[in-house]
C-alpha atoms as a PDB file:
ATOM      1  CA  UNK A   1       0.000   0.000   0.000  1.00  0.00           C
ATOM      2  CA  UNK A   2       1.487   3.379  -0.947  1.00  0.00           C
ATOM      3  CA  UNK A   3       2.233   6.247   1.828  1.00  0.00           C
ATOM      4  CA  UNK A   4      -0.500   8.308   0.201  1.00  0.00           C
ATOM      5  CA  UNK A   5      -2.988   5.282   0.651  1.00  0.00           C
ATOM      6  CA  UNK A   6      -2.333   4.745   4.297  1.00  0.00           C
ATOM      7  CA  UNK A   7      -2.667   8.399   5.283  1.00  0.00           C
ATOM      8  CA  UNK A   8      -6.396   8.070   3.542  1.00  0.00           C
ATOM      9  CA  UNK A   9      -7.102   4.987   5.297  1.00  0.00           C
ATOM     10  CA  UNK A  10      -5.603   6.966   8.809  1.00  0.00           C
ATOM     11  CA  UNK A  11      -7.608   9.975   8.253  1.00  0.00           C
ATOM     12  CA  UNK A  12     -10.946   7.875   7.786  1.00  0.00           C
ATOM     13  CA  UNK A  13     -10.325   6.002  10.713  1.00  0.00           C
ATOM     14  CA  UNK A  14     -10.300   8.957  12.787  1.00  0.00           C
ATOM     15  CA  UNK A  15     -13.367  10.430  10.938  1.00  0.00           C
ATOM     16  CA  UNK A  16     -14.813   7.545  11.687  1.00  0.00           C
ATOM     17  CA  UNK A  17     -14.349   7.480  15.436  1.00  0.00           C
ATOM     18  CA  UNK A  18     -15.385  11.085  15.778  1.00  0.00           C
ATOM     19  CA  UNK A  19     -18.664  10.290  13.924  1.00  0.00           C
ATOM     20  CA  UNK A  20     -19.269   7.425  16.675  1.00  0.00           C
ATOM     21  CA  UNK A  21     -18.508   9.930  19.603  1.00  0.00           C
ATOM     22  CA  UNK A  22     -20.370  12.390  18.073  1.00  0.00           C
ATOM     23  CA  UNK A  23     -23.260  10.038  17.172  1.00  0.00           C
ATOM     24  CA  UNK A  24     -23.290   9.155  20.931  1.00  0.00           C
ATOM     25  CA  UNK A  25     -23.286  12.628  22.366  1.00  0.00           C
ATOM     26  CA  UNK A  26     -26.211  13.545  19.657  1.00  0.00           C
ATOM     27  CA  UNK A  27     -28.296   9.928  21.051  1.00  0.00           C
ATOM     28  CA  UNK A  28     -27.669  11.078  24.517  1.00  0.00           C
ATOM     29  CA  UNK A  29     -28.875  14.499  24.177  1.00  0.00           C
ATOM     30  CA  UNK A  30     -31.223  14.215  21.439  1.00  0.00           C
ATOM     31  CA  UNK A  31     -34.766  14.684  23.925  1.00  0.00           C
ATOM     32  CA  UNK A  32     -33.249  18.448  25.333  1.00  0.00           C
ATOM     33  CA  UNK A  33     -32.314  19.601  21.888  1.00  0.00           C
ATOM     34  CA  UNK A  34     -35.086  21.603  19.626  1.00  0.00           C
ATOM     35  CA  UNK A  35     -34.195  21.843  15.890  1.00  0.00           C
ATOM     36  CA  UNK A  36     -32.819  25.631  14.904  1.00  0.00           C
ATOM     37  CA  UNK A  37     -31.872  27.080  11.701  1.00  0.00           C
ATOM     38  CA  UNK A  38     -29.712  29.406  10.515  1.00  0.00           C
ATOM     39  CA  UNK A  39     -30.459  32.568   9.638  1.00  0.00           C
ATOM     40  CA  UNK A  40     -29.022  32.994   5.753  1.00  0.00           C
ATOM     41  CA  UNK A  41     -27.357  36.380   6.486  1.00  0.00           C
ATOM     42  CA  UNK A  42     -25.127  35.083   9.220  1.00  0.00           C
ATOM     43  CA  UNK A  43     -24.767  31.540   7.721  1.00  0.00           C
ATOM     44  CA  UNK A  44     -21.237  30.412   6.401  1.00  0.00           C
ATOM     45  CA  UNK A  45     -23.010  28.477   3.583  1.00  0.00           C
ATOM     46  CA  UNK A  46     -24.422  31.796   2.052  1.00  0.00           C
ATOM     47  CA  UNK A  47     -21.356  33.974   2.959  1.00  0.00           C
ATOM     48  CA  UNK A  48     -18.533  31.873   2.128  1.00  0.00           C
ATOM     49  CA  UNK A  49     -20.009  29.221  -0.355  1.00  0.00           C
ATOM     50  CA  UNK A  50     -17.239  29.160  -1.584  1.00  0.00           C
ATOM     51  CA  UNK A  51     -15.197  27.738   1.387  1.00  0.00           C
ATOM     52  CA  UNK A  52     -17.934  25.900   3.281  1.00  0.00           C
ATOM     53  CA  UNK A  53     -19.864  22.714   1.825  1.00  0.00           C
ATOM     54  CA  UNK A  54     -22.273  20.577   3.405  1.00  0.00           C
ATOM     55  CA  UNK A  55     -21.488  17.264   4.062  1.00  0.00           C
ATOM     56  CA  UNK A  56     -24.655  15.968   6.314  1.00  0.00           C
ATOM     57  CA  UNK A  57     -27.177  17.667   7.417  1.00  0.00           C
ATOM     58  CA  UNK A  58     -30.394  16.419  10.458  1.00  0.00           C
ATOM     59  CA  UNK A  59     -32.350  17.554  12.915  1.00  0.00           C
ATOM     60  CA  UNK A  60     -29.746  17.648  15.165  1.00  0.00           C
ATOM     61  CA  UNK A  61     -26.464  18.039  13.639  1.00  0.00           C
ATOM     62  CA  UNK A  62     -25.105  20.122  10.156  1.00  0.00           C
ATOM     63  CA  UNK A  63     -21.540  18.831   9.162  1.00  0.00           C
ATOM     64  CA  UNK A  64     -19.595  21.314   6.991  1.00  0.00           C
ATOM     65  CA  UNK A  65     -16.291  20.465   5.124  1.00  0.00           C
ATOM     66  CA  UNK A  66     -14.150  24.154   5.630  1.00  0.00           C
ATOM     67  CA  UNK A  67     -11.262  24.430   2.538  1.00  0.00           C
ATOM     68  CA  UNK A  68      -9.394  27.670   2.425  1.00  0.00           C
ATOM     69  CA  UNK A  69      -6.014  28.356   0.743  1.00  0.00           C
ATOM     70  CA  UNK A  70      -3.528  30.534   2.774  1.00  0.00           C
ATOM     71  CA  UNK A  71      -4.339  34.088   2.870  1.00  0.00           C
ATOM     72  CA  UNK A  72      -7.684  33.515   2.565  1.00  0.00           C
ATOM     73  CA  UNK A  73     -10.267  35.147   4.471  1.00  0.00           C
ATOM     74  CA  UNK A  74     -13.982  34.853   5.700  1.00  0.00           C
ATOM     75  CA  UNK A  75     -16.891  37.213   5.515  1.00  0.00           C
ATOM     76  CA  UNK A  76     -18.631  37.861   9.052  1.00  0.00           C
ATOM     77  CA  UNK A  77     -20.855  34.492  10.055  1.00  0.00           C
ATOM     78  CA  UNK A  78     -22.007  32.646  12.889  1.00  0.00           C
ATOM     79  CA  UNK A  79     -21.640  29.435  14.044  1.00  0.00           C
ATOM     80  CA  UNK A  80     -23.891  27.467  16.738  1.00  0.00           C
ATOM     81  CA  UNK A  81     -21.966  25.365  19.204  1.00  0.00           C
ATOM     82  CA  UNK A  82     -19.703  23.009  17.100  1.00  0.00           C
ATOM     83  CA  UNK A  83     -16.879  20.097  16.709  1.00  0.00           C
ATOM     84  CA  UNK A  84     -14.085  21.270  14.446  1.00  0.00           C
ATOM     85  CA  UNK A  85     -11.677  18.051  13.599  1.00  0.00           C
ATOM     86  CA  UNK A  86      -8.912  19.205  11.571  1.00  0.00           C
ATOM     87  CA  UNK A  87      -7.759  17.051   8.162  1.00  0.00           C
ATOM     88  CA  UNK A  88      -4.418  19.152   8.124  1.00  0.00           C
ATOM     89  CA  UNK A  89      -2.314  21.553   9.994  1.00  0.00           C
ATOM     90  CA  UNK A  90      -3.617  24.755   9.732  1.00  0.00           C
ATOM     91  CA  UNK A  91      -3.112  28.166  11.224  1.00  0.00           C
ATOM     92  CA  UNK A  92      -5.415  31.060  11.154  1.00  0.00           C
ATOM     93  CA  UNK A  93      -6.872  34.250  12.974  1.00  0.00           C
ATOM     94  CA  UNK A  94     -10.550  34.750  13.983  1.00  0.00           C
ATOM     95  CA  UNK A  95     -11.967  38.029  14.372  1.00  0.00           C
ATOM     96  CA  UNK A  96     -14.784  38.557  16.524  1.00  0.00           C
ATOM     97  CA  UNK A  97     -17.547  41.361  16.577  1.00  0.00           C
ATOM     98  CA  UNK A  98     -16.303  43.070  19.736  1.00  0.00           C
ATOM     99  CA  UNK A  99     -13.027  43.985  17.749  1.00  0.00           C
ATOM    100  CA  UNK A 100     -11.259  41.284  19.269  1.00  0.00           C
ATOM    101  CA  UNK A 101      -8.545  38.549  17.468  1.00  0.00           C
ATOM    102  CA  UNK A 102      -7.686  35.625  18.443  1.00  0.00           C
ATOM    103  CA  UNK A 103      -4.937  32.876  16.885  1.00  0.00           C
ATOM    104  CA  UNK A 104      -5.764  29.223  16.545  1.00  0.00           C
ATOM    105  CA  UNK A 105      -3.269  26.878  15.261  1.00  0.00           C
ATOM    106  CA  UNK A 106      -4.761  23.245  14.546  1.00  0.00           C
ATOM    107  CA  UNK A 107      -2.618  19.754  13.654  1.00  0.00           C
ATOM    108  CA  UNK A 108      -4.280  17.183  11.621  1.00  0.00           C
ATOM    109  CA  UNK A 109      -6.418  15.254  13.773  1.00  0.00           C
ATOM    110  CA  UNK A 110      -6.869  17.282  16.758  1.00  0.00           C
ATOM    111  CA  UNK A 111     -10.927  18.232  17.393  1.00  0.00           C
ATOM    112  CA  UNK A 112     -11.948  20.700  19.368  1.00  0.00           C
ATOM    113  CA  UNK A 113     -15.247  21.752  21.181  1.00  0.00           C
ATOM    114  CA  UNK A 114     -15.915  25.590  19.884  1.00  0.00           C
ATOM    115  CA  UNK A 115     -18.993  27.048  21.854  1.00  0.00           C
ATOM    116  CA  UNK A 116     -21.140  29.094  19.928  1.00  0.00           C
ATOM    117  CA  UNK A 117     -19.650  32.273  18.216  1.00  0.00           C
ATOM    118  CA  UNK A 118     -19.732  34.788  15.634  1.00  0.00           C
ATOM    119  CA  UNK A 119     -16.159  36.088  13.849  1.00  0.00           C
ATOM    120  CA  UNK A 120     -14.175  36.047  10.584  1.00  0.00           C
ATOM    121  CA  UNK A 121     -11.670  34.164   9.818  1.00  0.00           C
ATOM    122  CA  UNK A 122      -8.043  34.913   7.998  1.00  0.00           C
ATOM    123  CA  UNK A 123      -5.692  31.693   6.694  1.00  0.00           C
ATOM    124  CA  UNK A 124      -2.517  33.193   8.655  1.00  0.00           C
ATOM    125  CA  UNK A 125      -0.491  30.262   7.666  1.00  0.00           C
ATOM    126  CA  UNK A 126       1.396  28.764   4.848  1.00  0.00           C
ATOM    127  CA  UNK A 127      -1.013  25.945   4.315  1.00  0.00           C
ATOM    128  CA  UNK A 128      -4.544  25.496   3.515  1.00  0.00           C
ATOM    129  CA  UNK A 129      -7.182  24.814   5.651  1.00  0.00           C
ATOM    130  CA  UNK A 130      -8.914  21.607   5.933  1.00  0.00           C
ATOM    131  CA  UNK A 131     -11.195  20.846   8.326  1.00  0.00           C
ATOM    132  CA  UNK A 132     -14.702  19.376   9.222  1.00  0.00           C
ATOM    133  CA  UNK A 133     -17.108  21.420  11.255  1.00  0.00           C
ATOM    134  CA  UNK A 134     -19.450  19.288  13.403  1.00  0.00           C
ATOM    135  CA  UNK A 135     -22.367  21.907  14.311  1.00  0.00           C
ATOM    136  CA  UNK A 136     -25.252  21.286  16.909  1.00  0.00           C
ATOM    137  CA  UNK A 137     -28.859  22.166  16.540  1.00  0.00           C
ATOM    138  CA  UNK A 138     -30.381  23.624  19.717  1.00  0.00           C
ATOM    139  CA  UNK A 139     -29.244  24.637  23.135  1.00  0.00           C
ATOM    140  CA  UNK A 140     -25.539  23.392  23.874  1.00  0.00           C
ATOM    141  CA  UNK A 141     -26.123  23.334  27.977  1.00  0.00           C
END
């Protein structure tokens, strides 16, 4: 099997145990949480289409597949409580509406729980970014 082939088969083994812990959280919590939408003007799918696809979509979950290329930034969006689970290294700087920054530097593999928040975003590295956005429908408690 070449290098390139077992990375693939890595990465997908770690997708898929995040989708089992996530699929557990979402069973367990499923009766408190009340299905939300987005509201298009905030929504990364309508101001960054470009960047954000959907990947899976329910009642109680919205996955979104985030590619950027360095230098790359965001338009001002929101985000409900949400997984991220990086697919590479990344760097990148999030600005939020109270005219504050803030640097996040990811590897691949690492996931992170991100509570609910609004910003922009700027690739501040010298790689693109690749990562998976798991984000929750209803309250986060």
């Amino acid at each position: 099997m070449s290098q390139t082939n077992r990375r693939v088969v890595r990465v997908m083994r770690a997708l898929r145990r995040v989708a089992l812990a996530l699929t557990l959280l979402l069973t367990g919590a499923a009766c408190a949480w009340a299905a939300s939408a987005s509201s298009p003007e905030v929504d990364p799918l309508h101001t960054d289409g470009d960047k954000y696809h959907l990947v899976f979509e329910n009642q109680l979950v919205r996955v979104l597949r985030y590619h950027d290329e360095p230098g790359a930034i965001t338009h001002p969006h929101h985000h409900p409580c949400f997984v991220l689970y990086a697919l590479a290294p990344f760097k990148r700087e999030l600005s939020f509406p109270d005219g504050s920054h803030r640097m996040r530097e990811f590897h691949a593999g690492e996931a992170a729980w991100m509570p609910a928040q609004s910003h922009a975003g700027h690739n501040t590295g010298d790689t693109p970014t690749e990562a998976l956005l798991f984000e929750l429908k209803g309250p986060c408690g």
